[in-house]
Protein backbone atom coordinates (compact mmCIF):
# COMPACT_ATOMS: atom_id res chain seq x y z
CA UNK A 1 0.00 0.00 0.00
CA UNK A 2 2.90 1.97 0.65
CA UNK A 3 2.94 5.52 2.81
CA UNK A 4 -0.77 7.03 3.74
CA UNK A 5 0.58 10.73 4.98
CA UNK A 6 2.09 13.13 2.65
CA UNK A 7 5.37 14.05 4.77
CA UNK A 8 9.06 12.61 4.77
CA UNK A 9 9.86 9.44 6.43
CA UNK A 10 6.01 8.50 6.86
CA UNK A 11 5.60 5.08 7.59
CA UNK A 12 5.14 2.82 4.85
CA UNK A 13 1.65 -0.08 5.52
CA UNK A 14 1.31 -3.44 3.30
CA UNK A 15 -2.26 -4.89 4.10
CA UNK A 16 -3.66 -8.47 3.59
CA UNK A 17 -7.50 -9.02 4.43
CA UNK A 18 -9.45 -11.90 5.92
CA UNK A 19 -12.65 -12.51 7.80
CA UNK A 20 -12.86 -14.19 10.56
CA UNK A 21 -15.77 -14.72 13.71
CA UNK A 22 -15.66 -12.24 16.60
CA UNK A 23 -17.94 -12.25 19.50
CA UNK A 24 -19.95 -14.02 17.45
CA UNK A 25 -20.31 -12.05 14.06
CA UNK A 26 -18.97 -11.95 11.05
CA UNK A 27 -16.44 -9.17 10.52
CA UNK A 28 -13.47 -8.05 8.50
CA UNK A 29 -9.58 -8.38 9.34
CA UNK A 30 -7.51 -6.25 7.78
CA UNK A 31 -3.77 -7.00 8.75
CA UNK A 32 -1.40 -4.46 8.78
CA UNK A 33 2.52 -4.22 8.69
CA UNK A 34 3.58 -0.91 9.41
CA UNK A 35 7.63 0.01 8.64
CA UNK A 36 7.51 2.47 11.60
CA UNK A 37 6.63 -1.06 14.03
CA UNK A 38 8.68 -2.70 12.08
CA UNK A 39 11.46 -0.32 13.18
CA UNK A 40 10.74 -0.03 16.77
CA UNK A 41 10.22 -3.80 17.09
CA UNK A 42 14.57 -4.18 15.18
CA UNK A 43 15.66 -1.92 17.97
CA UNK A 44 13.70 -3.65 21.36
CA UNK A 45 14.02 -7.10 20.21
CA UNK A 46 17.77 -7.56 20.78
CA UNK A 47 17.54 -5.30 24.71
CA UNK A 48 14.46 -7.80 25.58
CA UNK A 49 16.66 -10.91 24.32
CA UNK A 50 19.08 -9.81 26.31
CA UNK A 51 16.66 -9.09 29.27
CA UNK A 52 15.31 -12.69 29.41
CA UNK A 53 18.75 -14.54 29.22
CA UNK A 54 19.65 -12.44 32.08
CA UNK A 55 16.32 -13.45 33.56
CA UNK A 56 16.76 -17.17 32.91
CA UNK A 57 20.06 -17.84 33.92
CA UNK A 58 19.11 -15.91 37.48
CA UNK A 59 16.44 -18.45 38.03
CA UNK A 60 17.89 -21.19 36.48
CA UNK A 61 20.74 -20.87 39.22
CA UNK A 62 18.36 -20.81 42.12
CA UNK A 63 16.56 -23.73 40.95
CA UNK A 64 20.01 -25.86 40.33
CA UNK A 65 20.51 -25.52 44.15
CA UNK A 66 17.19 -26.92 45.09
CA UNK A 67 17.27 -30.59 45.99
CA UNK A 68 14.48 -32.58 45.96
CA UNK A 69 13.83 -35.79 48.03
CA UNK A 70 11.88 -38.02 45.40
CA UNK A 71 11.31 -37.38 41.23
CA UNK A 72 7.89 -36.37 41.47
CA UNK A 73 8.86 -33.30 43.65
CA UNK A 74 11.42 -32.29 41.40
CA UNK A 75 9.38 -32.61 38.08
CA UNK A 76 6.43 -30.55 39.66
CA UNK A 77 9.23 -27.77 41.23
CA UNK A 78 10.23 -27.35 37.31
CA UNK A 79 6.57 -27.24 35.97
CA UNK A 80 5.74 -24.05 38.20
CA UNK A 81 9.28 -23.19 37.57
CA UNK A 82 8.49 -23.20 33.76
CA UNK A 83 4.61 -21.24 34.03
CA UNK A 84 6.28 -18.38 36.17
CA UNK A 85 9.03 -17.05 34.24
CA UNK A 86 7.83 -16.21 30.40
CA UNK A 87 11.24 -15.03 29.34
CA UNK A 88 11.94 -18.63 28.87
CA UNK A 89 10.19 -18.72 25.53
CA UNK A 90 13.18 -16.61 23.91
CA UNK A 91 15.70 -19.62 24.70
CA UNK A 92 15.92 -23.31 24.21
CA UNK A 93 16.32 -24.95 27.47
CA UNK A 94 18.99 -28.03 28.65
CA UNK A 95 17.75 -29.26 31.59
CA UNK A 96 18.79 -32.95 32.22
CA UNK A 97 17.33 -34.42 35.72
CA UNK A 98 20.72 -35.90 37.58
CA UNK A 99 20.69 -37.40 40.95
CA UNK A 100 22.91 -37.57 43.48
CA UNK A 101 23.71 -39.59 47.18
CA UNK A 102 24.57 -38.16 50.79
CA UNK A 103 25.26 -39.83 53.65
CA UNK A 104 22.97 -38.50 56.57
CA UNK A 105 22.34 -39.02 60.23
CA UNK A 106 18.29 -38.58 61.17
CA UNK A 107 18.21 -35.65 64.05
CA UNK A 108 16.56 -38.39 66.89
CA UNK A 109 19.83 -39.88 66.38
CA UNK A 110 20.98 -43.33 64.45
CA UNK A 111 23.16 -44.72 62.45
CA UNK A 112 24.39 -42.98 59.54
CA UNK A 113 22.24 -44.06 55.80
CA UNK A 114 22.51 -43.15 52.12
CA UNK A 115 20.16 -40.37 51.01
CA UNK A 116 19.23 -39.67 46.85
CA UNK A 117 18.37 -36.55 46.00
CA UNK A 118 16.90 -35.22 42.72
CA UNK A 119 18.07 -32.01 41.07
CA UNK A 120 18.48 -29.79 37.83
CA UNK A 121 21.27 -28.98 35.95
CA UNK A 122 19.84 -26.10 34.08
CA UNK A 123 21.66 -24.74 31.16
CA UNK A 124 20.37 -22.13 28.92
CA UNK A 125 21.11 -22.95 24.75
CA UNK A 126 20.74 -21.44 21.61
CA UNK A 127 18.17 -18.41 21.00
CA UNK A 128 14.72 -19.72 20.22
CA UNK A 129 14.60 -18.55 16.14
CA UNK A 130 10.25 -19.66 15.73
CA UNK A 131 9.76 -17.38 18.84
CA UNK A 132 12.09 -14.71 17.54
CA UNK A 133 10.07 -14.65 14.29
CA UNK A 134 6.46 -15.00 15.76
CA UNK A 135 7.39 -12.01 18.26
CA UNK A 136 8.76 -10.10 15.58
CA UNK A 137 6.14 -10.40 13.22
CA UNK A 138 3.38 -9.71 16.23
CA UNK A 139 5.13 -6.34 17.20
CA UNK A 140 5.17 -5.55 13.68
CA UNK A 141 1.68 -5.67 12.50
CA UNK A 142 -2.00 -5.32 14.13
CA UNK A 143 -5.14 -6.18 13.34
CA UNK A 144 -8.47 -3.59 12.05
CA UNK A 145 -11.62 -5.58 12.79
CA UNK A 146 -14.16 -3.96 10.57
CA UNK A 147 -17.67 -4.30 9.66
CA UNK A 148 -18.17 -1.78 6.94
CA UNK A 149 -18.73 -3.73 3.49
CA UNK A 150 -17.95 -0.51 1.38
CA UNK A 151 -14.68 0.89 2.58
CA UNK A 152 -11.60 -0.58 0.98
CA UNK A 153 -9.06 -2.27 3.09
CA UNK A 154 -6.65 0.85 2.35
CA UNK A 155 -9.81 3.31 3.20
CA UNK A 156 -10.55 1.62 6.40
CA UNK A 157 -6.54 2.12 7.00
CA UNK A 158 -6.78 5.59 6.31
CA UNK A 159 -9.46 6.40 8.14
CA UNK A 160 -7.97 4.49 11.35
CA UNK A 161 -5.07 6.66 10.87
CA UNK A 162 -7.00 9.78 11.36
CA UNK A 163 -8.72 8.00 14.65
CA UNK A 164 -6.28 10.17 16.81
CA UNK A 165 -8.27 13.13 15.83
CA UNK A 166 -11.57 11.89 17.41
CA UNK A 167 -9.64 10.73 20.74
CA UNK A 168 -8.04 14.37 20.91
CA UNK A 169 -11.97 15.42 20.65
CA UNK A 170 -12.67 13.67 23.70
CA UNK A 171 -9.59 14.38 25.59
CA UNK A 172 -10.97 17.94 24.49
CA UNK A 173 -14.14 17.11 26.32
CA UNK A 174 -12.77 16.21 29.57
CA UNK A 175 -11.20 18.82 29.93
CA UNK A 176 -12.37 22.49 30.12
CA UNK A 177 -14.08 23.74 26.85
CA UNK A 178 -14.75 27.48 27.99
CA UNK A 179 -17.57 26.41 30.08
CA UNK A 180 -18.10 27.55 33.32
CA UNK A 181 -17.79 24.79 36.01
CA UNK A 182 -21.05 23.87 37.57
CA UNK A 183 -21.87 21.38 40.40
CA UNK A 184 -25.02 19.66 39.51
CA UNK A 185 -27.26 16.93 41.14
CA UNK A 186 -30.39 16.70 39.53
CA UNK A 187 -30.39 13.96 36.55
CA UNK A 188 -32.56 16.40 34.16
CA UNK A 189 -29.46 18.94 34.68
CA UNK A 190 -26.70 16.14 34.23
CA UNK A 191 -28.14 15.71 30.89
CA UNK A 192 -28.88 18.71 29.86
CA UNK A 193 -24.92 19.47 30.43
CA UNK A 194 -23.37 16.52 28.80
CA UNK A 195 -25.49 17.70 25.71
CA UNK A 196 -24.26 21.43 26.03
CA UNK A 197 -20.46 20.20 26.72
CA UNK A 198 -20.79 17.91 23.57
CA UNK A 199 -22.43 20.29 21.34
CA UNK A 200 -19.50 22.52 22.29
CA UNK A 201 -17.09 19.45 20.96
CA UNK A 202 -19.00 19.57 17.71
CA UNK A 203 -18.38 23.31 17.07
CA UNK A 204 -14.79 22.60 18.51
CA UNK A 205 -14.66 19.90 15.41
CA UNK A 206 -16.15 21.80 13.15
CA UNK A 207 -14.10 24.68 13.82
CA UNK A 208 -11.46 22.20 13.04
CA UNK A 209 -12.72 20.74 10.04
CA UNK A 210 -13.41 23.77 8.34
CA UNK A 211 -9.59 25.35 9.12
CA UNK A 212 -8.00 22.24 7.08
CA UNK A 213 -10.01 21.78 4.29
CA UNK A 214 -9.37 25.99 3.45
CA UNK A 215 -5.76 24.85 4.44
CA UNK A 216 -5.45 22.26 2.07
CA UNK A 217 -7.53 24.35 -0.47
CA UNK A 218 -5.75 27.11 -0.07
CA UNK A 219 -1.98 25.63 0.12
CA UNK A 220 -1.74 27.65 3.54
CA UNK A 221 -1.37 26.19 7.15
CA UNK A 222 0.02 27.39 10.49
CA UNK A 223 3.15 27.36 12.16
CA UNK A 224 3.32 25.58 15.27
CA UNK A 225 5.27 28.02 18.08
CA UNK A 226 8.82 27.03 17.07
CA UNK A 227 7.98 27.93 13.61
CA UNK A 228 6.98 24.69 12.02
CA UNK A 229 4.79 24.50 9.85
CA UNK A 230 1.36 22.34 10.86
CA UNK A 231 0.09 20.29 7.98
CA UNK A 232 -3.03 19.95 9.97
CA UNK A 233 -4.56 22.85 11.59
CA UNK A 234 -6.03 22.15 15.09
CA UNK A 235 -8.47 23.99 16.87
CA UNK A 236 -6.56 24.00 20.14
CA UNK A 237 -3.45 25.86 18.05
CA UNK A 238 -6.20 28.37 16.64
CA UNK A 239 -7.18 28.98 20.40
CA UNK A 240 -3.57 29.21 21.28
CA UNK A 241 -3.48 32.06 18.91
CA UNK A 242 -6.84 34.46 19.16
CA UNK A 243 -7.31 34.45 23.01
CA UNK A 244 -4.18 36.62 23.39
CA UNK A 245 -5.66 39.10 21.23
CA UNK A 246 -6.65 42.61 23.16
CA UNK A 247 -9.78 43.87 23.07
CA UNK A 248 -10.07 47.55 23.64
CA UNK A 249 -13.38 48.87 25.28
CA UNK A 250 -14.41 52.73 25.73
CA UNK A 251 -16.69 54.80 26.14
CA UNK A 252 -18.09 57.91 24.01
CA UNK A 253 -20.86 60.00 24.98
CA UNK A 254 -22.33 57.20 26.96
CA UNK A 255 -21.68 54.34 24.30
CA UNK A 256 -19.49 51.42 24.93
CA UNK A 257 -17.10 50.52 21.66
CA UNK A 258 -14.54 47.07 21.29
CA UNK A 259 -11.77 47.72 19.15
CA UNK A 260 -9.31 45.13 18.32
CA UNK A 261 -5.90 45.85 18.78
CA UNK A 262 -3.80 44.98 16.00
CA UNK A 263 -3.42 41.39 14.97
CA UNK A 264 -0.21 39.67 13.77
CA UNK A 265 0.10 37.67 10.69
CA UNK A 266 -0.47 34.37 12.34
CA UNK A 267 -3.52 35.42 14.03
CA UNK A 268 -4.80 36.91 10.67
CA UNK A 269 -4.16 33.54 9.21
CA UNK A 270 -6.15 31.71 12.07
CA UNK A 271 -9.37 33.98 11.31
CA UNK A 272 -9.13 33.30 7.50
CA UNK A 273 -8.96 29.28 7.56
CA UNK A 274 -12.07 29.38 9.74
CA UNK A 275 -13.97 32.03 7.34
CA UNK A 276 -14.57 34.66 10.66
CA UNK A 277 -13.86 38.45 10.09
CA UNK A 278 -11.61 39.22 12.81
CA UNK A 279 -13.89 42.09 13.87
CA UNK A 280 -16.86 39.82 14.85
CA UNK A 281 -14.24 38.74 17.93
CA UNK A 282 -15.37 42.14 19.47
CA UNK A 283 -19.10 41.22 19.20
CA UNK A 284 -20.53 41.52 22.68
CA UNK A 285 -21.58 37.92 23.64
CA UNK A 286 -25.35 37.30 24.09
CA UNK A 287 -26.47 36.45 27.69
């Protein structure tokens, strides 16, 4: 499929599709193998190798210098040996089952008799090369589960790419969206302000919406603060720009004017993508 945004070093997706059953229905699996997982997963792999051989030789040596009285105990000590430590499915494991004799006295006193005791002699071997691959390939790729029978595999790509958008919406939402904080118990009122506070988030996204497509219409965009330019114009960087702008009130002969003070380039540039005269900022609000 190759790269989906239009910047350099964007990260390059190939796609296969499936279906498959899921919670009982029917859906679509699109897998995806992204170049930018693919990168992160060539630098971790090697430190986490290296993590679990440290791990496995650690509790390899502890269990080596366990001794066990009978075969049974020894087999079942290796078991829940085995289920608690996952870094043992990087490495293939030696672990022959010697035994060995004592000579012991019993502590109510005796004669001296001939003890054998079970134990491991764990050694850790070569690099397990199917798990190496599997992991690889898991960190590497992930899976859309889809039920829309129109969208192209690429197209539901896409638009999962752009997903971030609608979670910075509702990170938006939690936090304050120039509504005054209100402490409410009635239910009727609890609704009535989730719809307000979301209605809000649609102008927010709208606001949003609008500023790109005039961006990419256009061929203009913003600068983020260091000067960058923002290929995708957000409303919280439009925000960031006209609330700093000063408003100048007087009063002549008993009327009460706004002025605006004069606005930089940037904040001229903010007013056009969203299509607002920059003198309706000094419209009294209503209420």
């Amino acid at each position: 499929m190759g790269a989906i945004a239009r910047r350099l070093g964007a990260a390059e997706y190939r796609i296969w599709e499936t279906s498959g059953i899921v919670a009982g229905h029917s859906v679509r699996l699109v897998v995806v193998e992204s170049s930018a997982l693919t990168a992160k997963a060539d630098a971790s792999m090697p430190h986490d190798r290296d993590t679990a051989a440290t791990r496995v030789d650690r509790a390899a040596h502890r269990l080596s210098r366990q001794r066990f009285e009978c075969e049974a105990d020894a087999r079942k000590a290796r078991e829940a040996w085995e289920k608690a430590l996952p870094a043992l499915a990087w490495w293939h494991i030696e672990a022959p089952l010697e035994t060995s004799t004592r000579r012991r006295r019993r502590p109510g006193g005796g004669p001296l008799e001939t003890v054998t005791e079970w134990h491991w002699m764990i050694q850790r071997g070569a690099v397990n090369q199917a798990f190496i691959n599997q992991e690889h390939l898991r960190r590497r790729t992930f899976v859309l589960i889809a039920h829309d029978p129109d969208r192209s595999a690429s197209e539901l790509l896409a638009a999962y790419n752009e997903e971030w958008v609608v979670e910075g919406t509702h990170a938006t939402i939690k936090g304050p969206l120039g509504i005054a904080p209100v402490f409410l118990k009635d239910p009727t009122k609890l609704t009535a302000y989730v719809y307000v506070v979301y209605l809000a988030a649609l102008l927010w996204s709208v606001m949003q919406a609008v500023a790109r497509r005039n961006a990419v219409q256009w061929g203009v965009t913003l600068p983020y603060p260091n000067g960058q330019p923002q290929e995708a114009p957000s409303t919280k960087r439009i925000k960031e720009l006209l609330m700093p702008i000063p408003i100048v009130c007087y009063r002549l002969q008993n009327v009460t004017y706004r002025v605006l003070a004069e606005l930089t380039w940037v904040q001229r540039l903010a007013c056009l993508l969203l299509e607002v005269e920059p003198r309706r900022l000094t419209a009294v609000p209503s209420g």
